[in-house]
Protein backbone atom coordinates (compact mmCIF):
# COMPACT_ATOMS: atom_id res chain seq x y z
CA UNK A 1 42.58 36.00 -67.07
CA UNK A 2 39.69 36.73 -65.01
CA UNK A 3 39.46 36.33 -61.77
CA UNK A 4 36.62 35.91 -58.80
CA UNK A 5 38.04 38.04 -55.87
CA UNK A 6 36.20 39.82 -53.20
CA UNK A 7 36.39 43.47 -53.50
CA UNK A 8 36.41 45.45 -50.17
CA UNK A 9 34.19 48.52 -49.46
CA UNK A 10 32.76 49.82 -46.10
CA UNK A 11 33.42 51.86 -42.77
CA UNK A 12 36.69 51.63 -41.09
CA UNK A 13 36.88 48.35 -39.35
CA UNK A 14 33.38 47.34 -40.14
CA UNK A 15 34.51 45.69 -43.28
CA UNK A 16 31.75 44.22 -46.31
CA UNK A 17 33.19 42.74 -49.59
CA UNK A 18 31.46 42.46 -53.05
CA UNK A 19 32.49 39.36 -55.16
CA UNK A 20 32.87 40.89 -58.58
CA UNK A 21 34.47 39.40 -61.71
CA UNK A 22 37.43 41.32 -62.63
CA UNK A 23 40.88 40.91 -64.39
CA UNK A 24 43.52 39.24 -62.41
CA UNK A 25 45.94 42.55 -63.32
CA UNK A 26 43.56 44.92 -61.65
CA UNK A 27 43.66 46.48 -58.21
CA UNK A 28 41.32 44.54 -55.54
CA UNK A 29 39.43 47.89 -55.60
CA UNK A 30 39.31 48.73 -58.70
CA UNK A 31 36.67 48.67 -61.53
CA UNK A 32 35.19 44.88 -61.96
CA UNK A 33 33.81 44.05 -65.33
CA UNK A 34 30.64 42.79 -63.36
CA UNK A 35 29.20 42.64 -59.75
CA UNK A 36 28.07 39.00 -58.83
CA UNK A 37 27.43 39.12 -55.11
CA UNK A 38 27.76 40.16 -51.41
CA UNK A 39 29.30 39.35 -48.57
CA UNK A 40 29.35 40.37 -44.61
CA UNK A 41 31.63 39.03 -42.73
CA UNK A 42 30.52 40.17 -39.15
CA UNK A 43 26.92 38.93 -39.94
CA UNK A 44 27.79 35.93 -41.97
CA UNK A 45 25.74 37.23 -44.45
CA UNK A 46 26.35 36.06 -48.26
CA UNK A 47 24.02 37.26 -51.28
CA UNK A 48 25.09 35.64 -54.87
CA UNK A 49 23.92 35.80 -58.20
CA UNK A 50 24.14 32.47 -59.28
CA UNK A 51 23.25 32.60 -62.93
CA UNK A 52 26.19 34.80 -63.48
CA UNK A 53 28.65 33.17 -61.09
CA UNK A 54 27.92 30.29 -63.35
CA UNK A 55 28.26 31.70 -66.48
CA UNK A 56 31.40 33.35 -65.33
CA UNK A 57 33.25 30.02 -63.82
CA UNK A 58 31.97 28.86 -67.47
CA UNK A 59 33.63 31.08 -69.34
CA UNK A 60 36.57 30.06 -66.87
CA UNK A 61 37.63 32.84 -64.25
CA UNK A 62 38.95 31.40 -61.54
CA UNK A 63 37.70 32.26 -58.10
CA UNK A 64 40.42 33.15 -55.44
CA UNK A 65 40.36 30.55 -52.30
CA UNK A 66 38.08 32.75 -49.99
CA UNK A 67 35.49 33.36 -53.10
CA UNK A 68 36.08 29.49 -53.94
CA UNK A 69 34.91 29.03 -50.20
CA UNK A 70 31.95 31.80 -50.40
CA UNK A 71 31.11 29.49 -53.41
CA UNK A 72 31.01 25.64 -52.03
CA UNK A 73 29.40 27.20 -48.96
CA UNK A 74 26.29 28.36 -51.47
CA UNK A 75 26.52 25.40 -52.77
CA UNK A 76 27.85 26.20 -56.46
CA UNK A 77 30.62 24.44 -56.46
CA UNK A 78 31.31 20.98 -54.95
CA UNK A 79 33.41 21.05 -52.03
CA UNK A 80 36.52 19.57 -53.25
CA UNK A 81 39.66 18.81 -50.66
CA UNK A 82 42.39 21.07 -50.98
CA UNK A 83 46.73 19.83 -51.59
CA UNK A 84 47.21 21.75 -48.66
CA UNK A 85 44.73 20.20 -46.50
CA UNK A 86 46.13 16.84 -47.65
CA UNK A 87 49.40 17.77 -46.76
CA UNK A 88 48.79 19.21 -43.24
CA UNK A 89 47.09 15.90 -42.36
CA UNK A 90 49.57 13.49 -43.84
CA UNK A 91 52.27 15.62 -41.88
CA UNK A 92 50.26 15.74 -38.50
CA UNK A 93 49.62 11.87 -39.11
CA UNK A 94 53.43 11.56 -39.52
CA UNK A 95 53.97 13.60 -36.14
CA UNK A 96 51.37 11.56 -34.54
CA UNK A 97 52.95 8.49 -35.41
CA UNK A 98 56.84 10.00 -34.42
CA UNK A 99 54.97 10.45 -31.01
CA UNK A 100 53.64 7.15 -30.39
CA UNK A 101 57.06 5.18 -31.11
CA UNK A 102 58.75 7.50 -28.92
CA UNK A 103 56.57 7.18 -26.06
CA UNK A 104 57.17 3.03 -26.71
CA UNK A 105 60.34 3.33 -26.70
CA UNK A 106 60.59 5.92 -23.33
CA UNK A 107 57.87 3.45 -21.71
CA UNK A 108 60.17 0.21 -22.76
CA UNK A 109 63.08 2.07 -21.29
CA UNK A 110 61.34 2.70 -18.51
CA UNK A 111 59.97 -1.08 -17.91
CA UNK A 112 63.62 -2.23 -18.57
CA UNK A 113 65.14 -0.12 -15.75
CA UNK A 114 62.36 -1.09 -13.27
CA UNK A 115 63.18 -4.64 -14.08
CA UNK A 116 66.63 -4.28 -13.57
CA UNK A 117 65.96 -2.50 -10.32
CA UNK A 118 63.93 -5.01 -9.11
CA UNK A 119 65.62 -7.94 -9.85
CA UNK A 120 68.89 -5.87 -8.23
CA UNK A 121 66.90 -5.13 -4.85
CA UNK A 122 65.94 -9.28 -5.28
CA UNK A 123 69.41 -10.03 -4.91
CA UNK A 124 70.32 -7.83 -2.44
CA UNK A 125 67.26 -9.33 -0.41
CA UNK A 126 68.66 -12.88 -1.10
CA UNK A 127 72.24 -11.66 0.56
CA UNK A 128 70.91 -10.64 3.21
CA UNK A 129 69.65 -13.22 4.59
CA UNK A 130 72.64 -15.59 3.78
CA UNK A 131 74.72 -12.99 5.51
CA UNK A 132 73.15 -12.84 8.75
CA UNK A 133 73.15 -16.67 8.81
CA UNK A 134 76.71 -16.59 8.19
CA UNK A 135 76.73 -13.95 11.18
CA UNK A 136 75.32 -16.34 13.96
């Protein structure tokens, strides 16, 4: 199969990638069957040859995630929404929503006890009173 991957040259932490098109059993730095681009990650700068990223995706190598991002970014492919990405929301949604009902339910706990409270310091108001009648 061939693959879309980002091939790593440069200094020492001053990192640039080439995309090339390669097979998926080669090493990342190995030999590509054919350059198709540049990319700089400290500048942001991205150079692609889009004729033969398209025949490539054609002839149907599949580009890794960070190429597949190089490549919606350029505008090749059409951004498309990721499981992953619809996972992580539906979870946070869920955690969102565990949040909320246990805040109700602290905040109803918390209403119920100041009720009680209150209608406890009501009665002991209406006691005293009768007891200090009861007194003279």
């Amino acid at each position: 199969m061939i693959k879309l991957r980002l091939k790593r040259f440069g200094k020492k932490r001053e990192a640039s990638f080439r995309l090339v098109a390669t097979n998926s059993t080669s090493r990342r730095d190995g030999r590509p069957l054919e350059e198709l681009g540049f990319y700089n990650p400290r500048t942001k700068e991205t150079r692609l040859n889009t004729e033969a990223i398209r025949a490539r995706l054609a002839q149907g190598a599949q580009p890794t995630d960070s190429v597949l991002t190089l490549l919606e970014r350029g505008g090749l492919i059409e951004k498309t929404v990721r499981a992953s990405v619809t996972v992580g929301q539906a979870k946070q949604a869920a955690a969102r929503e565990a949040a909320a009902k246990q805040a109700a339910k602290e905040a109803a706990e918390a209403a119920a006890k100041a009720a009680e409270e209150a209608a406890a310091a009501a009665a002991a108001a209406a006691e005293a009173p009768a007891e200090a009648a009861a007194e003279a």
